[in-house]
Protein backbone atom coordinates (compact mmCIF):
# COMPACT_ATOMS: atom_id res chain seq x y z
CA UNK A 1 71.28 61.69 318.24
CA UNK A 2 73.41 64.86 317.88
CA UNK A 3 76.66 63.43 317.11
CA UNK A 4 77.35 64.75 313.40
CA UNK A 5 76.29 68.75 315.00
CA UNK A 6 77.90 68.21 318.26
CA UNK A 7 80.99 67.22 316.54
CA UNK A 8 82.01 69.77 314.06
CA UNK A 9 80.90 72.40 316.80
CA UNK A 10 83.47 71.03 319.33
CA UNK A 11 86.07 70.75 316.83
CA UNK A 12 86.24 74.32 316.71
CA UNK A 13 86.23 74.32 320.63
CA UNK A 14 88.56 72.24 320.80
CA UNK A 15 90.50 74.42 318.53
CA UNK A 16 90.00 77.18 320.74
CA UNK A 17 91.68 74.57 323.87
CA UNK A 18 94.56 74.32 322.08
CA UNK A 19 95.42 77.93 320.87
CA UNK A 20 94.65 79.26 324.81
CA UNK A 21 97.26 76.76 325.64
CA UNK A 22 99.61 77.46 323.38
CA UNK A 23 99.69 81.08 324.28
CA UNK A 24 99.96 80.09 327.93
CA UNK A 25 102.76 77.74 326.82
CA UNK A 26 105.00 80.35 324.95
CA UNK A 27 104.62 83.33 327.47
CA UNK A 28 105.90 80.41 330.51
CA UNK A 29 108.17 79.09 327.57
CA UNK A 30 111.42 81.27 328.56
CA UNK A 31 111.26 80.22 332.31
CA UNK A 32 110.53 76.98 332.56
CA UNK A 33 110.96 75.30 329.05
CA UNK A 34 109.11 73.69 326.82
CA UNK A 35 105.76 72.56 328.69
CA UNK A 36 103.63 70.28 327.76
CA UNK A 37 100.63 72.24 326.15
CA UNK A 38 103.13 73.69 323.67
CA UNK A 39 104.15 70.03 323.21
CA UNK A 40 100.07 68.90 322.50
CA UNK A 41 100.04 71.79 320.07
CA UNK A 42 103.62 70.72 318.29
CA UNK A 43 102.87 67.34 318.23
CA UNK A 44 99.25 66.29 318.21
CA UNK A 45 98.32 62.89 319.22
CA UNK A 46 96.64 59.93 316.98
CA UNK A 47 93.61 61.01 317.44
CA UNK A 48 94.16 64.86 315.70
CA UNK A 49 93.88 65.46 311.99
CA UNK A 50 93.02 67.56 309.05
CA UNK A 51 95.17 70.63 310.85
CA UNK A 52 94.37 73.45 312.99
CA UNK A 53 91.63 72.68 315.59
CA UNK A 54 90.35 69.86 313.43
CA UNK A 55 89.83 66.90 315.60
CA UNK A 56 88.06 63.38 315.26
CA UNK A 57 88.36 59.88 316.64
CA UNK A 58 90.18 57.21 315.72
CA UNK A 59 87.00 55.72 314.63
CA UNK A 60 86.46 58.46 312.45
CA UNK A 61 89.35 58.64 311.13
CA UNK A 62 89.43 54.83 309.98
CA UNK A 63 85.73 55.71 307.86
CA UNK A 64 85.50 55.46 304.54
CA UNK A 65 86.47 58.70 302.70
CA UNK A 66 83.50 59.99 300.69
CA UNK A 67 84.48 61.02 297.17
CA UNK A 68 83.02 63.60 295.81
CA UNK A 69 79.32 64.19 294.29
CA UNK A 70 75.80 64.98 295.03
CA UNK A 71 74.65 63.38 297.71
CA UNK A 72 71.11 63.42 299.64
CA UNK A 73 69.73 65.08 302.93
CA UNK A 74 67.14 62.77 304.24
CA UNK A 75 68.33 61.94 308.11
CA UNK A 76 70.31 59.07 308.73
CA UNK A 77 71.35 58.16 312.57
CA UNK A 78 68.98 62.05 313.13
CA UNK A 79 65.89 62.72 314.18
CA UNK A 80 63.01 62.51 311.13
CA UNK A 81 61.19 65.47 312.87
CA UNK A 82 58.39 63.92 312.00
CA UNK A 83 54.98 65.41 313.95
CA UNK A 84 53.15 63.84 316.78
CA UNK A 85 52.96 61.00 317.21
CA UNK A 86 55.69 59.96 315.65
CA UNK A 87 57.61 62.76 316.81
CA UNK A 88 60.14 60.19 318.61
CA UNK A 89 61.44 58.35 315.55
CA UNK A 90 64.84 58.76 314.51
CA UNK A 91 65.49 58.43 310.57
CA UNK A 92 67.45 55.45 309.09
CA UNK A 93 67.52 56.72 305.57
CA UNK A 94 70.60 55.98 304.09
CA UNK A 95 72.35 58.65 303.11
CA UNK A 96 75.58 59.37 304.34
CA UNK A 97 78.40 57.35 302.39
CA UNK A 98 79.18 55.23 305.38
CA UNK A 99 75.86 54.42 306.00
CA UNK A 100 74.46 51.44 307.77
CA UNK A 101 71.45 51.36 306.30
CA UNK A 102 71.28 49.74 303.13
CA UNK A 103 68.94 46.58 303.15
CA UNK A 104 69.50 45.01 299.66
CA UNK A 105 73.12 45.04 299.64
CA UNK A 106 74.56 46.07 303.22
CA UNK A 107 78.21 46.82 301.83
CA UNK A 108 76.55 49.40 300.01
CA UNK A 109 76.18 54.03 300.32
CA UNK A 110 74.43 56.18 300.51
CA UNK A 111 71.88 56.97 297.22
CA UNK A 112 75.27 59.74 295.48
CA UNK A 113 76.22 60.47 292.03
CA UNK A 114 79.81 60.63 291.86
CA UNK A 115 80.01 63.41 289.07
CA UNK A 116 76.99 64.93 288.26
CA UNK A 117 77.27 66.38 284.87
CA UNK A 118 74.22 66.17 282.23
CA UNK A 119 71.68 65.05 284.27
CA UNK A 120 69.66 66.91 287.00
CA UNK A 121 66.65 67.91 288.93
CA UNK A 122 66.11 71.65 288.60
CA UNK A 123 68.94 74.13 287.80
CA UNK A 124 71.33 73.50 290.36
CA UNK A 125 73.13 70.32 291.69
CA UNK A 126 75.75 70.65 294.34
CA UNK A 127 78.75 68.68 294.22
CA UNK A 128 80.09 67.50 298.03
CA UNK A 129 82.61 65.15 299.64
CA UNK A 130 79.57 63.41 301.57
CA UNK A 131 77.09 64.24 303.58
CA UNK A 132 79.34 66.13 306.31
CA UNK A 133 81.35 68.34 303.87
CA UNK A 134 82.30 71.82 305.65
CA UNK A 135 83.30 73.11 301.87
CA UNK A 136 79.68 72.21 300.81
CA UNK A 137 78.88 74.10 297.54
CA UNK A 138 75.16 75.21 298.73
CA UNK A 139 76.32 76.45 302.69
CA UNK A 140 75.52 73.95 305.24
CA UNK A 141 76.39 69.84 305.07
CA UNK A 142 74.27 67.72 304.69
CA UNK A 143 72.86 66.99 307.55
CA UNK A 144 68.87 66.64 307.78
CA UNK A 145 67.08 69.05 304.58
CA UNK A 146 69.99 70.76 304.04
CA UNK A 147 70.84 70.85 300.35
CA UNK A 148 70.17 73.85 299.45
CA UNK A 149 70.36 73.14 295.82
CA UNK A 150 67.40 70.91 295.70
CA UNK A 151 65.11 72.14 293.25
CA UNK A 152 63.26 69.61 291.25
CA UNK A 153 59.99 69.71 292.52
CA UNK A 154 57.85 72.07 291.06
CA UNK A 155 54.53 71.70 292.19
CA UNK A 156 52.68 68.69 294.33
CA UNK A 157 49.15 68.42 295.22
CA UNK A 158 46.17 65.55 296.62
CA UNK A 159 43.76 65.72 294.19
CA UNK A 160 41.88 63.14 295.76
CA UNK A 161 42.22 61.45 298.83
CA UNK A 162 44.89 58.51 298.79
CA UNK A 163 46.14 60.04 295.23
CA UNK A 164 49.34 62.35 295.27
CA UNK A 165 50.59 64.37 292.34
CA UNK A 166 54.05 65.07 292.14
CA UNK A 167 55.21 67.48 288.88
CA UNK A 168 59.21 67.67 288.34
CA UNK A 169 61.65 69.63 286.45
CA UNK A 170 64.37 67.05 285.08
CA UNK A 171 67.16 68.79 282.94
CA UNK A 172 69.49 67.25 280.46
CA UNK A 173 72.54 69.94 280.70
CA UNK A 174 74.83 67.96 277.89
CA UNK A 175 74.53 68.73 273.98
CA UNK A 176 73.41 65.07 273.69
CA UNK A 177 70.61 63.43 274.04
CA UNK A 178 70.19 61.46 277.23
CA UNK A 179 68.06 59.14 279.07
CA UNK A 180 67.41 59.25 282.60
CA UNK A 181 65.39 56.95 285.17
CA UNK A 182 62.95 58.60 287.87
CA UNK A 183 62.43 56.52 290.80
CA UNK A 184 60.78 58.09 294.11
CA UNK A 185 60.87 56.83 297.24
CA UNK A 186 58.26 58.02 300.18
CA UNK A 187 57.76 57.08 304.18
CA UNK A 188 54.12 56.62 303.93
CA UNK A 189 54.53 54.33 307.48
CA UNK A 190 56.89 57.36 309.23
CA UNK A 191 59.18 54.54 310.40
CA UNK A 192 62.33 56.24 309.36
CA UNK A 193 63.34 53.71 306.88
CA UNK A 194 62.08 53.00 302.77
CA UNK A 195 60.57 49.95 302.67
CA UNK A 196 57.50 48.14 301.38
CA UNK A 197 55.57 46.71 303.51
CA UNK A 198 51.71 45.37 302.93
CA UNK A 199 50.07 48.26 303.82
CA UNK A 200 52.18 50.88 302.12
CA UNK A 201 54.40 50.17 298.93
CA UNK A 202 57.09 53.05 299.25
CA UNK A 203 58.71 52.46 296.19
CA UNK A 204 56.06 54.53 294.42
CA UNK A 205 57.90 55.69 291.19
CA UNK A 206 59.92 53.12 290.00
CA UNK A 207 62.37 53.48 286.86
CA UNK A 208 60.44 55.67 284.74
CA UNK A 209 62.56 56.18 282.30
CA UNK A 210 62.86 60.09 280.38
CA UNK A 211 64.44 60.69 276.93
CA UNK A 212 65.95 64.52 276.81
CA UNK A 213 67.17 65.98 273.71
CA UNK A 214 70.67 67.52 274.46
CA UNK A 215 69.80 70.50 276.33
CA UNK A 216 66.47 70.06 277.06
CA UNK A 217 64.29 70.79 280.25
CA UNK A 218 61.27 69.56 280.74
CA UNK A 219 58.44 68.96 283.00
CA UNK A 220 57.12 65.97 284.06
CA UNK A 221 54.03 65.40 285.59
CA UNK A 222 54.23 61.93 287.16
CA UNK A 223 50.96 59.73 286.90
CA UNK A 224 49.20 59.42 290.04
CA UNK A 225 50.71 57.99 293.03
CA UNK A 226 48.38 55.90 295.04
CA UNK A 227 49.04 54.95 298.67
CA UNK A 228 47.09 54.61 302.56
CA UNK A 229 46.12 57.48 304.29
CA UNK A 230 48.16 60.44 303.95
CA UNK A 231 50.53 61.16 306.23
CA UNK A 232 51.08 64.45 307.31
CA UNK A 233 55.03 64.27 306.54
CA UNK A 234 56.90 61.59 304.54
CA UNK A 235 60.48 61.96 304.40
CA UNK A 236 60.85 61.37 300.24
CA UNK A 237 64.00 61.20 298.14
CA UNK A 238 63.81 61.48 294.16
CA UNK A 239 66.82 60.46 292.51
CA UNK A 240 66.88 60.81 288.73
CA UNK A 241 70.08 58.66 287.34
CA UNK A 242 71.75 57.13 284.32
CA UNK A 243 71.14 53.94 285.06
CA UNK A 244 67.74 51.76 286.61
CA UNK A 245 68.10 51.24 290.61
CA UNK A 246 67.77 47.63 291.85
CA UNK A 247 65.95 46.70 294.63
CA UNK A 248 64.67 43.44 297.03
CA UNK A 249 60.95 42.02 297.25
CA UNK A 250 60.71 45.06 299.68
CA UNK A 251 61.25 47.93 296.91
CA UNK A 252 64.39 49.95 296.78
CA UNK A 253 66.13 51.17 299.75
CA UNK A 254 67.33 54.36 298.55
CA UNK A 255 71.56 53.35 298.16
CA UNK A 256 73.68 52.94 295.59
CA UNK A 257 75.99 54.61 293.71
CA UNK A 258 75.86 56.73 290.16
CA UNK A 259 77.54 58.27 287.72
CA UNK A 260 75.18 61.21 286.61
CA UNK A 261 72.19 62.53 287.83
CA UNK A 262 70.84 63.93 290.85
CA UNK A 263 69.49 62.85 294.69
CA UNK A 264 66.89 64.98 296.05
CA UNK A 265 65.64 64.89 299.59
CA UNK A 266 62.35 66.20 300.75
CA UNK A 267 60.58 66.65 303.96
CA UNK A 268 57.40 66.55 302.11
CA UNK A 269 54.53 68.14 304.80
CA UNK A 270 51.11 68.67 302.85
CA UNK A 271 49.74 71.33 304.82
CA UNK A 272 51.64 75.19 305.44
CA UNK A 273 50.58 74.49 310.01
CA UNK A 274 52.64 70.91 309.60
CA UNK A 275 55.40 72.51 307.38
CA UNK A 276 55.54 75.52 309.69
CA UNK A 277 56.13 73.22 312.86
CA UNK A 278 58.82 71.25 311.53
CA UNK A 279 60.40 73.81 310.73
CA UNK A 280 60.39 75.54 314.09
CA UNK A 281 61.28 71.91 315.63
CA UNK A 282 64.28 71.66 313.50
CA UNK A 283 65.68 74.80 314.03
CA UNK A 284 64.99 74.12 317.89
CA UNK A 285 66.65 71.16 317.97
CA UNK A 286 70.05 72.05 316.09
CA UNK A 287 70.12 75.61 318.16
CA UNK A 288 69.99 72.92 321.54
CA UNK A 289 72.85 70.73 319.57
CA UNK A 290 75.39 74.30 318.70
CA UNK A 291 74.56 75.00 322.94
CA UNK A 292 75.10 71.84 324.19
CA UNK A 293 78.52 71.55 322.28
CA UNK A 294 79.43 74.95 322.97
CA UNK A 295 79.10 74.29 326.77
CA UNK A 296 81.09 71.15 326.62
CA UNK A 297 84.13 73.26 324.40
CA UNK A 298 83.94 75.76 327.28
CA UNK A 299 84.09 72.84 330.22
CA UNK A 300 87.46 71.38 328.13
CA UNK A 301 88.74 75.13 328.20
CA UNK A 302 88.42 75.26 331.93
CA UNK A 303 90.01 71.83 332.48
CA UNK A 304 92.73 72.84 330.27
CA UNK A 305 93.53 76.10 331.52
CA UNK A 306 93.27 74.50 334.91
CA UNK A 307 95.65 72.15 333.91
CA UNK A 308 97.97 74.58 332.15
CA UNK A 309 97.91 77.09 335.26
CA UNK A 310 99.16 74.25 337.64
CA UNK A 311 102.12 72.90 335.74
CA UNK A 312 102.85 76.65 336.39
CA UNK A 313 102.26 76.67 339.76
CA UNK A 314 104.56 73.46 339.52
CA UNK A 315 107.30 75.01 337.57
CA UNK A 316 107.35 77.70 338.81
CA UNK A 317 107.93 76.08 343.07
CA UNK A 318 110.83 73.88 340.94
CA UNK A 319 112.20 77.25 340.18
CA UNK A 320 112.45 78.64 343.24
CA UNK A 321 113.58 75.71 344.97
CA UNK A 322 116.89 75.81 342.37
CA UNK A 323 117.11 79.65 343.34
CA UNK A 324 116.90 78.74 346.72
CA UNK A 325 119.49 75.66 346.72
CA UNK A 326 121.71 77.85 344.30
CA UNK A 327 121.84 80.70 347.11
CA UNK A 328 122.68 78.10 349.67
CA UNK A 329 125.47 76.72 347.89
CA UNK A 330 127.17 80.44 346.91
């Protein structure tokens, strides 16, 4: 699915539409009145909002605003990029605010913290109107492992087969002390969703709870996590927060909504060849989405120009035939 790339790429073609026609509109303008490009561009319809070339559908436009906060980056409705064979599976991790993921309570978001303040993972936490934000603090939205403020893992490492180690840097910013709850969530099946299942518990840090002195920042070194075979990739989110997360008899499902801490997102690959390849395949893949929307901008440039260049052609026959009756009558 290439919906969330496809889209803000076409906005700005579609911005480009309207400011072609616009020109066309006001150099025609003194000849033949007002046409109706210039009207499009004075008077956008329903489905145009958010000002110059900023477009979205109704749909859209009916969501759920996000408010603003640190959010994750683990795919949701996007491909996992996960390697053969389970190359095909699209991730349902929820994520974005209007998510339709959420298991344990389905009215729920997203995994956010609404204002990060004291606590955090790492040095940096980036504060975004959800997971499509064009303003977004760190560069790019939040689309699939694209915070670039996510920090909090230090160092991880297999020291023995089915045993991961996973060592953190958890930060208490505030002059007072704080506690905060760890909980980690990991797609040991590569199914594209958290859950725990009885072959692979993915819950596999579960409200472990760390006391910081105000202004502290410390490392943690998590005891081992146990699990099946490792993957080669497991989509993972840590969220440190104020308060314990709630879950089902299936584990946590990675929503719900905070006031302080941090969401982290990781592609976690445990070997530099698998890293290296899903990089290249994301990069691919996002390069075909900016091409494929670009193409489809261009294609409602043509039609439009078309379009504009005929109620010319129009016009300007209407023109002549008053010139011509006017002649007649004199």
């Amino acid at each position: 699915m290439r919906g969330a790339t496809n889209a803000r790429t076409t906005r700005r073609g579609d911005g480009l539409v309207l400011g072609l026609a616009a020109a066309l509109a006001l150099a025609l303008g003194g000849c033949v009145g007002e046409s109706d490009a210039a009207r499009q561009v004075a008077e956008p319809d329903a489905d145009t909002v958010g000002g110059e070339g900023d477009t979205a559908s109704t749909s859209a436009s009916l969501a759920p605003e996000a408010p603003a906060g640190d959010f994750g980056d683990a795919p949701d409705d996007l491909p996992t990029f996960y390697a053969s064979p389970r190359a095909a599976a699209q991730g349902e991790f929820p994520t974005a605010y209007d998510t339709t993921h959420c298991r344990v309570d389905p009215l729920a978001s997203g995994a956010h913290v609404e204002a990060p303040r004291a606590l955090r993972l790492g040095a940096r936490v980036s504060i975004e109107a959800g997971t499509r934000d064009p303003d977004d603090p760190d560069g790019p939205m939040n689309e699939v492992d694209d915070d670039g403020f996510d920090d909090g893992i230090v160092r991880r490492w297999v020291p023995a087969e089915g045993t991961y180690r996973l060592e953190l840097d958890v930060v208490n910013a505030s002059g007072a002390a704080r506690t905060g709850y760890l909980n980690i969530l990991m797609d040991f099946d590569q199914d594209g969703r958290w859950a725990d299942t009885d072959g692979a518990a993915e819950w596999v840090v579960r409200n472990v709870p760390v006391a910081l002195a105000g202004g502290e920042d410390k490392r943690v070194a998590l005891d081992a996590i146990t699990g099946p075979a490792l993957p080669l990739q497991a989509w993972t989110r840590v969220a440190l927060t104020d308060a314990p997360v709630v879950g089902d008899d299936a584990g946590w499902d990675g929503c719900g909504t905070f006031d302080d801490g941090e969401i982290e997102d990781h592609l976690l690959a445990w070997d530099q060849e698998t890293q290296h390849a899903y990089k290249d395949a994301r990069a691919a893949y996002f390069a075909e989405s900016m091409a494929d929307a670009w193409s489809e901008s261009t294609e409602r440039a043509h039609d439009a120009l078309t379009a504009t260049a005929g109620r010319w052609e129009e016009a300007a026959e209407r023109v002549a035939s008053e010139l011509a009756a006017s002649a007649a009558a004199t």
